[in-house]
C-alpha atoms as a PDB file:
ATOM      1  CA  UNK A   1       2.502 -22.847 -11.386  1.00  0.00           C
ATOM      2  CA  UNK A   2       1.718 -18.913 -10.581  1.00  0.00           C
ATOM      3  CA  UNK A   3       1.543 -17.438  -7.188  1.00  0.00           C
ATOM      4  CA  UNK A   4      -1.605 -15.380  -6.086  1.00  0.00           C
ATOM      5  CA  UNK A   5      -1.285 -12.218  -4.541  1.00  0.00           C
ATOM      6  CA  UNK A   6      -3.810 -10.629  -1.959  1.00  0.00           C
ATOM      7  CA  UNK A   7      -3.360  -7.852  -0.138  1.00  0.00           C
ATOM      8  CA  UNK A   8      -6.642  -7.070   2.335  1.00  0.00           C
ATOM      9  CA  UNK A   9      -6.298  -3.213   3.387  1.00  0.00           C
ATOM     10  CA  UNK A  10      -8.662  -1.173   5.608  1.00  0.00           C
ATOM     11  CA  UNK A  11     -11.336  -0.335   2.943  1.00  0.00           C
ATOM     12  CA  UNK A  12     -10.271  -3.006  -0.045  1.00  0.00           C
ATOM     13  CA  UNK A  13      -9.091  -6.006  -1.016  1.00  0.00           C
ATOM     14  CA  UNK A  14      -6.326  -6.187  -4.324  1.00  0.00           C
ATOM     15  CA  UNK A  15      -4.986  -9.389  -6.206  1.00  0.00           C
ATOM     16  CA  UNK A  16      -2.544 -10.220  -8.405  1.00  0.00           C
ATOM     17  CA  UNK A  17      -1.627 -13.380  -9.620  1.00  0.00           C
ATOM     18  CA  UNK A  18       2.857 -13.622 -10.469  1.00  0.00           C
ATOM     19  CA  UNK A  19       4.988 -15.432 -11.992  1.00  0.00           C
ATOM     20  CA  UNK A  20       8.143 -15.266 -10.380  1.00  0.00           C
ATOM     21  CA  UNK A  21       8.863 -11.112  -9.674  1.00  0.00           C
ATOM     22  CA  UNK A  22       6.611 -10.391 -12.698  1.00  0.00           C
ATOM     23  CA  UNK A  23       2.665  -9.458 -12.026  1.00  0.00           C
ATOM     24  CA  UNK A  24      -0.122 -10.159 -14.371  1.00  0.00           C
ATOM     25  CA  UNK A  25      -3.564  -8.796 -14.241  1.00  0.00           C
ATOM     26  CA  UNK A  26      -4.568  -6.838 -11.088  1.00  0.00           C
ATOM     27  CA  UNK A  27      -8.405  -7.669  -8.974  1.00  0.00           C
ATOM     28  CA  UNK A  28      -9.729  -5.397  -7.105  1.00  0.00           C
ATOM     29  CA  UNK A  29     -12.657  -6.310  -4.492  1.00  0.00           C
ATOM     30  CA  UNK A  30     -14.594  -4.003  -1.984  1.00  0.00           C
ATOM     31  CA  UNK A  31     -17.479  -5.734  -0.099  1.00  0.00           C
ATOM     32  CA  UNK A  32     -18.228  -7.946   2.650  1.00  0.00           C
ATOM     33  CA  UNK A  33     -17.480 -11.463   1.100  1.00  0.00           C
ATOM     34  CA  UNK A  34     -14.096 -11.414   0.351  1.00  0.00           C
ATOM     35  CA  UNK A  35     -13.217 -14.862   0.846  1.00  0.00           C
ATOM     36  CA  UNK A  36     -15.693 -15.488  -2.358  1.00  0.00           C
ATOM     37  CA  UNK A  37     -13.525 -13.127  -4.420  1.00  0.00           C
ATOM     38  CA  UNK A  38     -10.501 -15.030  -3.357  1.00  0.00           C
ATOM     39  CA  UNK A  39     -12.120 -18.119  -3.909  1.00  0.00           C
ATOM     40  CA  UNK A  40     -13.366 -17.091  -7.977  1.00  0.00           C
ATOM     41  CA  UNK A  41      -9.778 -16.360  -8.331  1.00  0.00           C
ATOM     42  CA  UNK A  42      -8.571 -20.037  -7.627  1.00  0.00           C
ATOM     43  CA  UNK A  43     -11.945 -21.709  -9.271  1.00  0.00           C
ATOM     44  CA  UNK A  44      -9.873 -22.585 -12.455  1.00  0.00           C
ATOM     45  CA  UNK A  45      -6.274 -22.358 -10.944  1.00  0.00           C
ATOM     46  CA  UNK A  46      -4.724 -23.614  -7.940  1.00  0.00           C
ATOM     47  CA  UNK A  47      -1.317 -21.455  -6.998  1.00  0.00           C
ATOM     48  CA  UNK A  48       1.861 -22.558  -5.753  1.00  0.00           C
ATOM     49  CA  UNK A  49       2.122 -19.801  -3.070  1.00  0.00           C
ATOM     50  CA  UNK A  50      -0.623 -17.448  -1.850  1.00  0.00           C
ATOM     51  CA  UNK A  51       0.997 -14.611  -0.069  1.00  0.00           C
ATOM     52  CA  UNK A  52      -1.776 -12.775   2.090  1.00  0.00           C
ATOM     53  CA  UNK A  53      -1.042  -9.513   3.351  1.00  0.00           C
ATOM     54  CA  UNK A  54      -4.296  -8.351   5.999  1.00  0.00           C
ATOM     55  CA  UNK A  55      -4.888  -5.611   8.091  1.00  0.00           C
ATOM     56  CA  UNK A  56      -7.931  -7.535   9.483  1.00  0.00           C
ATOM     57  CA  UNK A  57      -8.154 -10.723  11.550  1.00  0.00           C
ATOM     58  CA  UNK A  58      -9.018 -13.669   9.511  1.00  0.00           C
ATOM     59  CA  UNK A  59     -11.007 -16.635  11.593  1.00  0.00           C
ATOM     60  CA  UNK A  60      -9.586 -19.888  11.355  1.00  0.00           C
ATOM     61  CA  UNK A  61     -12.134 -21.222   9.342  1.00  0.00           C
ATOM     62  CA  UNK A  62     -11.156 -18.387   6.862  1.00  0.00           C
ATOM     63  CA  UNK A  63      -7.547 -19.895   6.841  1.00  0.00           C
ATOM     64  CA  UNK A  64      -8.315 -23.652   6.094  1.00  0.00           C
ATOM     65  CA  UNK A  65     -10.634 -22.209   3.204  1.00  0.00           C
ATOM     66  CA  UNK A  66      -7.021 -20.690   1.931  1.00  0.00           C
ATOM     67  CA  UNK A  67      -5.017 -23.311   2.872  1.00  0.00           C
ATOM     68  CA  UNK A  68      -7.123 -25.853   0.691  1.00  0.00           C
ATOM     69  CA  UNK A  69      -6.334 -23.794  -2.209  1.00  0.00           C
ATOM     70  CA  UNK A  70      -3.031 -23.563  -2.833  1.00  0.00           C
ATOM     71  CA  UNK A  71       0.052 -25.540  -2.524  1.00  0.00           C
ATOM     72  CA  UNK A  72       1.521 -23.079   0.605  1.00  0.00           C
ATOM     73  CA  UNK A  73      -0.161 -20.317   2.055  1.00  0.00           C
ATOM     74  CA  UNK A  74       1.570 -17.700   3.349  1.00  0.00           C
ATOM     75  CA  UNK A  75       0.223 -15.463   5.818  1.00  0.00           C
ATOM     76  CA  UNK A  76       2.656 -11.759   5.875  1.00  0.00           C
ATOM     77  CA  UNK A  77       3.458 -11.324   9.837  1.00  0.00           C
ATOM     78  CA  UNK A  78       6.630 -10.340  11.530  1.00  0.00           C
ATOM     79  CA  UNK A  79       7.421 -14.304  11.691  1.00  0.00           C
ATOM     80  CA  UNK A  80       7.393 -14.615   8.063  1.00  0.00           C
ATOM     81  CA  UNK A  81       9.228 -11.427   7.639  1.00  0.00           C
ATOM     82  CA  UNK A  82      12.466 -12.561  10.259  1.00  0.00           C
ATOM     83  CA  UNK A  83      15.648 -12.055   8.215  1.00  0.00           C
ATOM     84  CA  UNK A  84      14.723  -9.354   6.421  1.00  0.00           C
ATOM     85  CA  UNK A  85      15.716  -6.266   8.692  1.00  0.00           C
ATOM     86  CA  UNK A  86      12.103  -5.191   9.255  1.00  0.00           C
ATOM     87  CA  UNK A  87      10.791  -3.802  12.101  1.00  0.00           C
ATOM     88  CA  UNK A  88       8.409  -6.486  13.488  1.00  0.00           C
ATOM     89  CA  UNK A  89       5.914  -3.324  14.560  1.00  0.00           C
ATOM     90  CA  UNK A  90       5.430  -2.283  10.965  1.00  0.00           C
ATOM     91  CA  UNK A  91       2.237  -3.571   9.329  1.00  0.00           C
ATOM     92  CA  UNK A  92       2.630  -6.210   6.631  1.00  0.00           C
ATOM     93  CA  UNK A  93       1.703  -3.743   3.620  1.00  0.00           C
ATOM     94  CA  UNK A  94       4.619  -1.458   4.371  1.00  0.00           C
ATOM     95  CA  UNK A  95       6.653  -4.424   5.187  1.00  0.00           C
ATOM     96  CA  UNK A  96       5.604  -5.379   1.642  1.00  0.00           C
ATOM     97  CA  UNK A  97       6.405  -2.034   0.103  1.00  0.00           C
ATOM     98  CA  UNK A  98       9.860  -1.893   1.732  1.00  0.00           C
ATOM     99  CA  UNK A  99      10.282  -5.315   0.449  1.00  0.00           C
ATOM    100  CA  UNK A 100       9.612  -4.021  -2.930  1.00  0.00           C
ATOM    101  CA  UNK A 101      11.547  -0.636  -2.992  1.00  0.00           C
ATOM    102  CA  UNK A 102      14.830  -2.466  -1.863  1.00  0.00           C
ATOM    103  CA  UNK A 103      14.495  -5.264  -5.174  1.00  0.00           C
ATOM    104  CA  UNK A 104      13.477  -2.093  -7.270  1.00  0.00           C
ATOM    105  CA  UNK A 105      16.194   0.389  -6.027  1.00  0.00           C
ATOM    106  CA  UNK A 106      19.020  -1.612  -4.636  1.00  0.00           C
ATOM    107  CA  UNK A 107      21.921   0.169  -3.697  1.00  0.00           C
ATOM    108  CA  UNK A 108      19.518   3.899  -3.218  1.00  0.00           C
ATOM    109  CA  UNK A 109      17.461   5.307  -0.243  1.00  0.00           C
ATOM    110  CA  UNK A 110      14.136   5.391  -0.911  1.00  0.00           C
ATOM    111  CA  UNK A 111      11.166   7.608   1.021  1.00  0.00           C
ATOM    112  CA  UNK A 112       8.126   5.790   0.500  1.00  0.00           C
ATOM    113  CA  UNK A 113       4.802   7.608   0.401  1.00  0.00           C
ATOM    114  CA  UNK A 114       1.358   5.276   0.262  1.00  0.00           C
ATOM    115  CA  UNK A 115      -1.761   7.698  -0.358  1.00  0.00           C
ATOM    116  CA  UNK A 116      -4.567   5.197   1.276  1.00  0.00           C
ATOM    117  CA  UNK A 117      -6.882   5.084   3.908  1.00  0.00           C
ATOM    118  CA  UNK A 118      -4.277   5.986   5.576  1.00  0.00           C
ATOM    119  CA  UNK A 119      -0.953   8.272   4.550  1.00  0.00           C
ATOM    120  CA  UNK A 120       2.181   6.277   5.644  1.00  0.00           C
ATOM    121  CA  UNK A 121       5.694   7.628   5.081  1.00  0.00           C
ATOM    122  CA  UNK A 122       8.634   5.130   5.585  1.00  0.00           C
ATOM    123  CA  UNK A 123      12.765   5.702   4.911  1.00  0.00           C
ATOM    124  CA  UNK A 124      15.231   3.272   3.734  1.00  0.00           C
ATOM    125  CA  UNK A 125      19.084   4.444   3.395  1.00  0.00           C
ATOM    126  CA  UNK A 126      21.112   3.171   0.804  1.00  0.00           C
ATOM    127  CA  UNK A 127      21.811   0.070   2.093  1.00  0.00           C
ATOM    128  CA  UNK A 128      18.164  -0.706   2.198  1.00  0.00           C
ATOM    129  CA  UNK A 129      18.052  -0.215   6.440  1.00  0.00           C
ATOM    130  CA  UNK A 130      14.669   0.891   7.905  1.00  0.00           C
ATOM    131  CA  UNK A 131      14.940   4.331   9.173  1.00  0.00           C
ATOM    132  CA  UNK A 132      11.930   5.149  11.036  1.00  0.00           C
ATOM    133  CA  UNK A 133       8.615   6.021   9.744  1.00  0.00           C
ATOM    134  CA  UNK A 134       5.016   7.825  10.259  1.00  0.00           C
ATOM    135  CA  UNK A 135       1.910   7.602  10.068  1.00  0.00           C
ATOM    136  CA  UNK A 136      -1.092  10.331   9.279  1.00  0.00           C
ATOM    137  CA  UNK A 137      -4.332  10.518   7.923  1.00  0.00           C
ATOM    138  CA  UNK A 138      -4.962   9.657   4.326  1.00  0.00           C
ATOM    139  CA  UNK A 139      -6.673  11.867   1.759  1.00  0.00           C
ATOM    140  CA  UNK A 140     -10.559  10.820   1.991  1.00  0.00           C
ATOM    141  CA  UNK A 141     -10.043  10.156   5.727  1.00  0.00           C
ATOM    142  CA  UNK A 142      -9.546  13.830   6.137  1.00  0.00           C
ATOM    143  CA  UNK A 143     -12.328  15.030   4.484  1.00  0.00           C
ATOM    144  CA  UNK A 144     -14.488  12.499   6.335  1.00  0.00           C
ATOM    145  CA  UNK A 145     -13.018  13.650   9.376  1.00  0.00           C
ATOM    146  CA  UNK A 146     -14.398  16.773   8.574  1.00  0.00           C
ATOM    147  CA  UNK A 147     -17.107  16.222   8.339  1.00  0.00           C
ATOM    148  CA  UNK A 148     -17.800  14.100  11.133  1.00  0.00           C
ATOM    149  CA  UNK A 149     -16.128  15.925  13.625  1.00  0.00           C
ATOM    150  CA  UNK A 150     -17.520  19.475  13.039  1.00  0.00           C
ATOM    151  CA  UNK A 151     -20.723  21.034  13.285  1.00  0.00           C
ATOM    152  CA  UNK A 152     -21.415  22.224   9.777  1.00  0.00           C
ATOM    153  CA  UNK A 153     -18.979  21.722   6.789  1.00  0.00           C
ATOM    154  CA  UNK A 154     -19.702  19.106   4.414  1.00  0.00           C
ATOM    155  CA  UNK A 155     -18.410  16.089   3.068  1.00  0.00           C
ATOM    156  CA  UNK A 156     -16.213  16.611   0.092  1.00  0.00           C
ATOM    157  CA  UNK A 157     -14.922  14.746  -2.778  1.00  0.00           C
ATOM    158  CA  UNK A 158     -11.613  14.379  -4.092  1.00  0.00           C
ATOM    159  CA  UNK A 159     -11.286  17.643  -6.598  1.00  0.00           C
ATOM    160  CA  UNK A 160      -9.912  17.220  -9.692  1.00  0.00           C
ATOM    161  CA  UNK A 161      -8.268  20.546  -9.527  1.00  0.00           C
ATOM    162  CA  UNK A 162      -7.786  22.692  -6.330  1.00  0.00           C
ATOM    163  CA  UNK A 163      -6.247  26.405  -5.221  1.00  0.00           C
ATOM    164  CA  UNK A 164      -3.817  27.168  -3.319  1.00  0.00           C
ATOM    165  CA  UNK A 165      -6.693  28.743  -1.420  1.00  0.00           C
ATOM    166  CA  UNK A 166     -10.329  29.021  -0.868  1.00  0.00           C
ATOM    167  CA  UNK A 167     -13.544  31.329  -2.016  1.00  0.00           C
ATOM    168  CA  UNK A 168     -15.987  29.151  -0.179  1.00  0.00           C
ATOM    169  CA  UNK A 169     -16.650  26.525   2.136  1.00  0.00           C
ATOM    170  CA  UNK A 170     -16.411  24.011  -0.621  1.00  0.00           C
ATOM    171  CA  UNK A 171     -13.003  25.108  -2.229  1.00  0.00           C
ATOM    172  CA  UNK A 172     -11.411  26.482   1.637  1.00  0.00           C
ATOM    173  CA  UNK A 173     -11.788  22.901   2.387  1.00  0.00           C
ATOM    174  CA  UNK A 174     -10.504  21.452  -0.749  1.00  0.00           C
ATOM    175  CA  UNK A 175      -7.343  23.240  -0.435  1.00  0.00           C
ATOM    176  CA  UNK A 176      -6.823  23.132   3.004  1.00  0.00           C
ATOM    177  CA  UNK A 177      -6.798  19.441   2.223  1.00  0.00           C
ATOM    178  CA  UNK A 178      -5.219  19.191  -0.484  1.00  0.00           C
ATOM    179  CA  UNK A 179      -2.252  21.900   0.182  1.00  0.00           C
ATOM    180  CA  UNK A 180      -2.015  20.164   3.682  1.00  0.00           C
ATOM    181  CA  UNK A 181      -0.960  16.852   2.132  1.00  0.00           C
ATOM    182  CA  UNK A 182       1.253  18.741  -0.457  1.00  0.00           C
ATOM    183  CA  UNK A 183       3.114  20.499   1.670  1.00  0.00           C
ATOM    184  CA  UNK A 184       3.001  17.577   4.119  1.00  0.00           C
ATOM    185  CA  UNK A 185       4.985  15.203   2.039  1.00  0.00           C
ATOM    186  CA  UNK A 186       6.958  18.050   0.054  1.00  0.00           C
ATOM    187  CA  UNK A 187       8.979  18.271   3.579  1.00  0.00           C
ATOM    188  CA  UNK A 188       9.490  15.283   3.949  1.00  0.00           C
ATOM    189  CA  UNK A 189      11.096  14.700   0.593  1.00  0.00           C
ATOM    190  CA  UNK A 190      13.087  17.878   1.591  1.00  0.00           C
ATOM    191  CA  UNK A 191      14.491  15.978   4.649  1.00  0.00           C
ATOM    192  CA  UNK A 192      16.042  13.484   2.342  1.00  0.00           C
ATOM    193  CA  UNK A 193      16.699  14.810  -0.975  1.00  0.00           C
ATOM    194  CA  UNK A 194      19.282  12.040  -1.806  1.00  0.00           C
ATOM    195  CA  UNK A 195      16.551   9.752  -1.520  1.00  0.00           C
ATOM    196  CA  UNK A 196      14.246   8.191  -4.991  1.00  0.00           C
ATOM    197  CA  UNK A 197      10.629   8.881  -3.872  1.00  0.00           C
ATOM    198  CA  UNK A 198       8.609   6.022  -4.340  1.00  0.00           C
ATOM    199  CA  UNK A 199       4.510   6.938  -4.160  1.00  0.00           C
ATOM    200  CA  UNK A 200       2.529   3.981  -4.221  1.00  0.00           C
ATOM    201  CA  UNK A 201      -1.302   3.793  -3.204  1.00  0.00           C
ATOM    202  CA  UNK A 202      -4.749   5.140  -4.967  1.00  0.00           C
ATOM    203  CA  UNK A 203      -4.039   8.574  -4.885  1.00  0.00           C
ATOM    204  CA  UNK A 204      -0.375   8.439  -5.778  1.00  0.00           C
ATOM    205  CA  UNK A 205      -0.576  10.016  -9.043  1.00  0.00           C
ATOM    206  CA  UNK A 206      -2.573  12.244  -8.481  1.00  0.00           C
ATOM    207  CA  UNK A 207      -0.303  14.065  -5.574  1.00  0.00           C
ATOM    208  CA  UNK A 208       3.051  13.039  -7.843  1.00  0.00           C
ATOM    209  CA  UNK A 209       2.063  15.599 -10.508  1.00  0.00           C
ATOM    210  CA  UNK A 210       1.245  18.532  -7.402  1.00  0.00           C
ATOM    211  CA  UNK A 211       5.410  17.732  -6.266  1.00  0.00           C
ATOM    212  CA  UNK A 212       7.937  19.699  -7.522  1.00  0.00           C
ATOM    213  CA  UNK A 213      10.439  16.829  -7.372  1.00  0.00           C
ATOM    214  CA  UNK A 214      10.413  13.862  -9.238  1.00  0.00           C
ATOM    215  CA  UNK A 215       8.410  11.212  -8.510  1.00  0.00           C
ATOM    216  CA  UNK A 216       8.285   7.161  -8.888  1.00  0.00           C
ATOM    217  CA  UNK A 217       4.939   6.123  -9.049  1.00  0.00           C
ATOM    218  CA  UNK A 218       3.769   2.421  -8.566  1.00  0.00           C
ATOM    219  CA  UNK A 219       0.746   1.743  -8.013  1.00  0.00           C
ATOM    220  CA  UNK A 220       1.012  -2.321  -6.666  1.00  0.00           C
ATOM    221  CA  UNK A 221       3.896  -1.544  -4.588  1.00  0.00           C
ATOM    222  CA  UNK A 222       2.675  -4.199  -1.935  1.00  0.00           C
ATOM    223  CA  UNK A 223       1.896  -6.484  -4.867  1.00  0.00           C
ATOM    224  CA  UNK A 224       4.596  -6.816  -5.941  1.00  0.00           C
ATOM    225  CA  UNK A 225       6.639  -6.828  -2.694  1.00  0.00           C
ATOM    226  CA  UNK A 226       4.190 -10.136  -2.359  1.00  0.00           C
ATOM    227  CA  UNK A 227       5.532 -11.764  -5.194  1.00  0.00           C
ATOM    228  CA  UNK A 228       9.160 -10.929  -4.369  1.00  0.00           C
ATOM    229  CA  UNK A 229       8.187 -13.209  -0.825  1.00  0.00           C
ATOM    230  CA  UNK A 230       5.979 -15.678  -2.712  1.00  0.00           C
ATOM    231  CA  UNK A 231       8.795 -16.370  -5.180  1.00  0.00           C
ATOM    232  CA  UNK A 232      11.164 -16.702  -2.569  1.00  0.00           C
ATOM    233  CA  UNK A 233       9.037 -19.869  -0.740  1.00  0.00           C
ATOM    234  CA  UNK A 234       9.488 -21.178  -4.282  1.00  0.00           C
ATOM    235  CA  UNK A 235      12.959 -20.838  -4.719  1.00  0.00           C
ATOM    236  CA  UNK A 236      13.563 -22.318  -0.927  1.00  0.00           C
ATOM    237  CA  UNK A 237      11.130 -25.558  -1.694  1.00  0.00           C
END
């Protein structure tokens, strides 16, 4: 039997159903009824595991709908995550990740970047120890917080191409973006330059071809850091 994979963020729901370590075809949902998505995933197959990493609250109700369709349901919190050397604080996506980089990279430090709704930056020494981590505002959220919070600059997009500085409201704001995160993460890859960077997240390639250092870009991360944990239940029962 597979394993399902669902990882519920701030803004959007991913899936993946695994077999063992290995992922097969990714889902992405953003709406309101996201217990329907999960549910047209399991309509023709029941999984083994579900591993559900969520940075929301599910009701009860929500978890006996789960719990009816698979064989185990694993919900990611710091109790499921005891014996692995992870900060119970840390939310269950970048416990995921960290999960993740350690199978992928065993034996190397890794500084991992996720470009979401939020920008998280999290270090693991070589042998695969937490070493602190932080937490800032992710790409969109800063030009929506731009917007919001001042009196008249406008809400910008994502630019395909930006310079390293502006000729108009538009483009100032684009770079000063843009450059900010650059620069942002550039020093923190300078802090650890022994280290593989890892970028993971929706805008992860498009900041690993602005670095001058190379860059490891994977894009389910978390995913796959679920499967690592769903194929472990397996292997235990």
């Amino acid at each position: 039997m597979a394993n399902l994979l669902v990882e519920i963020g701030n803004t959007a729901l991913k899936a993946a159903w695994s077999e063992g370590v290995t992922l097969g075809k990714t889902f992405r949902y953003q709406g309101e009824k996201m217990m329907d998505f999960i549910l047209s995933l399991t309509k023709k197959e029941k999984p083994e595991v579900m591993v559900v990493a969520s940075m929301i609250q599910l009701s009860g109700p929500d978890l006996v709908l789960l719990e009816g369709e698979c064989a185990r349901l694993v919900m990611l919190d710091s109790e499921q995550l005891s014996g692995r050397s992870i900060p119970a604080w840390l939310s269950c996506d970048r416990a995921a990740s960290i999960v993740a980089a350690r199978y992928l990279f065993k034996g190397k430090g890794c500084t991992i970047v996720d470009f979401g709704t939020t920008l998280t930056i999290d270090f693991l020494d070589s042998d695969g120890m937490y070493r602190g981590g932080n937490i800032s505002l992710g790409c969109r959220t800063r030009f929506k917080a731009l917007n919001r919070y001042s009196r008249s600059l406008p809400l910008i997009n994502t630019p395909e191409e930006n310079p390293s500085a502006g000729y108009s409201v538009a483009s100032s704001i684009e770079a000063g973006v843009i450059c900010g995160i650059q620069f942002e993460i550039e020093r923190y890859l300078d802090e650890k330059p022994e280290n593989i960077s890892v970028f993971t997240g929706g805008d992860a390639n498009y900041f690993a071809k602005r670095m001058k250092s190379s860059i490891f870009v994977i894009s389910n991360l978390v995913l796959m850091g679920l499967a690592i944990i769903a194929e472990d239940y397996v292997r235990k029962n």
